[in-house]
Protein backbone atom coordinates (compact mmCIF):
# COMPACT_ATOMS: atom_id res chain seq x y z
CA UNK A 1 38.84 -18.31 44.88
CA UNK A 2 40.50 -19.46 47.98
CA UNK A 3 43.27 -17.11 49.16
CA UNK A 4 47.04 -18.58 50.57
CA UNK A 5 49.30 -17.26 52.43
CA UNK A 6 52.51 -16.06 49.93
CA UNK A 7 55.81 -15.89 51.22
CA UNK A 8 58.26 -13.91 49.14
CA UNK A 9 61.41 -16.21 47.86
CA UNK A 10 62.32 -13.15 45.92
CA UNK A 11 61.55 -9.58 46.12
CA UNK A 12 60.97 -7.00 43.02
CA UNK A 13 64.29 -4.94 43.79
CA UNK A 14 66.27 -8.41 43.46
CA UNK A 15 64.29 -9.67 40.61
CA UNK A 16 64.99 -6.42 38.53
CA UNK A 17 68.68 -5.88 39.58
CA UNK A 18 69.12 -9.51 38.43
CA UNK A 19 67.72 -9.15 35.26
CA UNK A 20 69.71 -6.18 34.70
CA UNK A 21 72.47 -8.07 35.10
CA UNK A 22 71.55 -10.95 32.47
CA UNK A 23 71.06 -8.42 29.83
CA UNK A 24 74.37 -7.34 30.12
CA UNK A 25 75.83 -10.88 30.31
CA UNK A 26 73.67 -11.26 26.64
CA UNK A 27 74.39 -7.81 25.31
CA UNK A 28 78.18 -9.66 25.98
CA UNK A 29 78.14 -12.54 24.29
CA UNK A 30 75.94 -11.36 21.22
CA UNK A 31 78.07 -7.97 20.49
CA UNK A 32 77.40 -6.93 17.18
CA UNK A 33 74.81 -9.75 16.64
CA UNK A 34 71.04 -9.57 16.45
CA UNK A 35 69.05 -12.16 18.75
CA UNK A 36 64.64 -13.60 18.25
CA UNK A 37 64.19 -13.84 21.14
CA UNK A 38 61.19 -16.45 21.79
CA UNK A 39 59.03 -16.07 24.75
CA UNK A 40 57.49 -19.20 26.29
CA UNK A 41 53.95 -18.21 27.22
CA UNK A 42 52.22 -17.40 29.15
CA UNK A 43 54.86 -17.32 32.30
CA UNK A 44 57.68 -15.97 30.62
CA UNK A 45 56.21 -12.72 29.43
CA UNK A 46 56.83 -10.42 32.24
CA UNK A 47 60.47 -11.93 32.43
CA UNK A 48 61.23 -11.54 28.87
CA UNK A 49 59.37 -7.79 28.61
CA UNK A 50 61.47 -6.67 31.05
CA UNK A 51 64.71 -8.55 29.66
CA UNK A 52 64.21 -7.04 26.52
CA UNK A 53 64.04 -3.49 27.82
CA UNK A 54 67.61 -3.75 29.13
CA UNK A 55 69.50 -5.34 25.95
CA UNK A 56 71.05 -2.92 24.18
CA UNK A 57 71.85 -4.72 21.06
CA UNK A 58 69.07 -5.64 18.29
CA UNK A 59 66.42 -7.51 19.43
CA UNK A 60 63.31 -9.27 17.55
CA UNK A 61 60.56 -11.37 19.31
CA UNK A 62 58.30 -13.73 18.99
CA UNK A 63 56.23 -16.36 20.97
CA UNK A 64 55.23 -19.97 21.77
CA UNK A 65 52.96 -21.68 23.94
CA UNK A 66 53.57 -24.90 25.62
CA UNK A 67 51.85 -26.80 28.12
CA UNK A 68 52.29 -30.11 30.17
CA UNK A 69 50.55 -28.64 33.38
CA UNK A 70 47.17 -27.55 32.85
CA UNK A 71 45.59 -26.45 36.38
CA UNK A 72 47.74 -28.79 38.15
CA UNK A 73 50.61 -28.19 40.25
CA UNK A 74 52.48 -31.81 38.97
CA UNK A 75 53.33 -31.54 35.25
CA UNK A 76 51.28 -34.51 33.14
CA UNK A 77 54.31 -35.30 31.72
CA UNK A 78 52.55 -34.62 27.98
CA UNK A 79 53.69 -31.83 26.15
CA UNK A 80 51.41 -29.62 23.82
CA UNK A 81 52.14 -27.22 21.48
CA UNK A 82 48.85 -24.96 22.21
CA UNK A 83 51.20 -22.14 20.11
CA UNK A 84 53.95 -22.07 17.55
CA UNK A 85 56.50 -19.37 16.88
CA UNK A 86 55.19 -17.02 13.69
CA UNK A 87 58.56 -16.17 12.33
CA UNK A 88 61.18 -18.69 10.61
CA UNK A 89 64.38 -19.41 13.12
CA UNK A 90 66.51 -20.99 10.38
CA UNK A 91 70.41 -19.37 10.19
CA UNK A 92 69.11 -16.60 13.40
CA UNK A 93 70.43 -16.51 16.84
CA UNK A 94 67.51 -17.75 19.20
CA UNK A 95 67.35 -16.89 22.77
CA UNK A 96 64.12 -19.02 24.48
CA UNK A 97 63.23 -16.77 27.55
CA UNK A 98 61.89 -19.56 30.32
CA UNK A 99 59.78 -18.20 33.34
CA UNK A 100 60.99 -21.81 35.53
CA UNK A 101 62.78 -24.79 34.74
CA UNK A 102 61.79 -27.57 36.89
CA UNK A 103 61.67 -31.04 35.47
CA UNK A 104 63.17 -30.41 32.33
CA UNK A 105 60.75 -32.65 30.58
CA UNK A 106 59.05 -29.67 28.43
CA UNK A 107 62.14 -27.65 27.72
CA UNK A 108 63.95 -30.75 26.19
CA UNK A 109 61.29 -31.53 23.91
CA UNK A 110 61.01 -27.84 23.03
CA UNK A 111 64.42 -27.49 22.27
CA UNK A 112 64.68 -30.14 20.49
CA UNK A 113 62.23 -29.26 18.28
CA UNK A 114 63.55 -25.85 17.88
CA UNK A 115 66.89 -27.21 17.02
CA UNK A 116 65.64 -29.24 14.25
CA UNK A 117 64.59 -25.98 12.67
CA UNK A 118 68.42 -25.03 12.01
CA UNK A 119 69.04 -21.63 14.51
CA UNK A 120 72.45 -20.04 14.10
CA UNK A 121 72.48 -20.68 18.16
CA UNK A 122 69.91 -21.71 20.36
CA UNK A 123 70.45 -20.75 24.13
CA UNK A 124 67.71 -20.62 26.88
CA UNK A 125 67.48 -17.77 29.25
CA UNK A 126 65.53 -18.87 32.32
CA UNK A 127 64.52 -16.61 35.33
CA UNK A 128 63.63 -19.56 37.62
CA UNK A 129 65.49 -23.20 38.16
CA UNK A 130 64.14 -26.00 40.46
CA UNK A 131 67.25 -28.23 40.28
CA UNK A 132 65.62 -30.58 42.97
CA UNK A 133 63.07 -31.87 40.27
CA UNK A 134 64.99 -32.20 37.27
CA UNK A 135 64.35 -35.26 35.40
CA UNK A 136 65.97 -34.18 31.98
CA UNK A 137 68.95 -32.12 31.86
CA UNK A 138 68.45 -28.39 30.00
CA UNK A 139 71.46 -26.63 29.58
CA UNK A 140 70.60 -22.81 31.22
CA UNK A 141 72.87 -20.27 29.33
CA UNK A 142 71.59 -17.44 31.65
CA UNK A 143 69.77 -18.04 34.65
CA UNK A 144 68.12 -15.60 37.34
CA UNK A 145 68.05 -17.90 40.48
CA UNK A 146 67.84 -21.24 41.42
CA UNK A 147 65.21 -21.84 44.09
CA UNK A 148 63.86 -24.46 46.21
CA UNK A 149 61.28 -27.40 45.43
CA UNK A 150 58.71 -24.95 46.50
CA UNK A 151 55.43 -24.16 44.48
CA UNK A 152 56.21 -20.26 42.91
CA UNK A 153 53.82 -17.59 42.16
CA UNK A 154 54.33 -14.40 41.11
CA UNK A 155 56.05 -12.22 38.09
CA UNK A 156 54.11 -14.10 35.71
CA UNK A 157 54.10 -17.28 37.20
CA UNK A 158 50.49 -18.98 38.39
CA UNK A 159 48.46 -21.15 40.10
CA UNK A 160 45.58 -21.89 38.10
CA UNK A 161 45.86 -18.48 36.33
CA UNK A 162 46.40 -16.35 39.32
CA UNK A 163 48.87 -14.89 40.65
CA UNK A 164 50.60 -13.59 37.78
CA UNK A 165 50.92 -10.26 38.70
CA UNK A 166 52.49 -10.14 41.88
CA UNK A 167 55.94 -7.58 41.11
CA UNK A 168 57.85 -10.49 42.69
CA UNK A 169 58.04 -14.50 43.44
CA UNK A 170 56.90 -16.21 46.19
CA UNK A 171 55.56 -19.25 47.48
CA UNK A 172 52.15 -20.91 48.12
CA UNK A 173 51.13 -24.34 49.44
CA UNK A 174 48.33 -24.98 46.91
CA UNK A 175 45.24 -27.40 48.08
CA UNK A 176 46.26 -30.91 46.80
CA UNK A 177 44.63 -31.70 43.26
């Protein structure tokens, strides 16, 4: 594998202190509550493992896959359920826990779908927002930090399945596909 150069956008002290602070914000507004939360694979898992561990209120989790990227660095623009959630969201409080939003495109049609299945709430927690590539608005109930229209790496994000686990998020300037 070819190696890049990675210059950190966001260090591991920020990163944590931030998510700190976005448990608290959710431990907030869902006092006395009990929130599934539902991870977005395979990016989101560091984000929402370390989320969870700061939310003081009851928690239950699940997981979904969804891809429109493949080993690209442009989205295709098709979405795929590779994964669907294993427990029922009707009448519960859903948090989705987002590595990155960047065009929208697969969060919109993930939501939507979710919606249809009748959640008490449905929010989306996202670590990352590119708001330079958005092509369909998603509402982001609690976000970590927007960032530039650079390609990320890092706390579970990739490129081409590496990467991942870097303890923070920076930026590489991937050989054109």
């Amino acid at each position: 594998m070819k190696q890049y150069t990675i210059k950190t956008l966001i260090s591991e002290e920020k990163l944590k202190e931030r998510i700190r602070e976005l448990a608290k914000e959710i431990d907030r507004d869902y006092a006395g509550k009990e929130i599934h939360l539902i991870c977005v694979l395979k990016g989101g898992a560091y984000f929402m493992t370390e989320l969870s561990k700061y939310i003081t209120i009851p928690v239950t989790i699940d997981f979904m896959a969804v891809s429109s990227y493949g080993s690209k660095t442009v989205s295709s623009g098709i979405v795929k359920i590779i994964k669907d959630h294993d427990e029922p969201i009707e009448g519960r409080d859903v948090l989705v826990v987002e590595d990155i939003v960047d065009t929208g495109f697969t969060l919109s049609y993930l939501l939507e779908m979710l919606r249809d299945r009748k959640p008490a709430s449905l929010k989306l927690c996202a670590m990352l927002n590119k708001p330079d590539r958005r092509i369909r608005e998603v509402k982001i109930d609690y976000l970590g930090f927007d960032i530039p229209d650079e390609f990320v790496v890092g706390y579970g994000l990739d490129y081409d399945q590496h990467y991942r686990n870097l303890p923070y998020i920076g930026s590489i300037k991937p050989e054109e596909d």
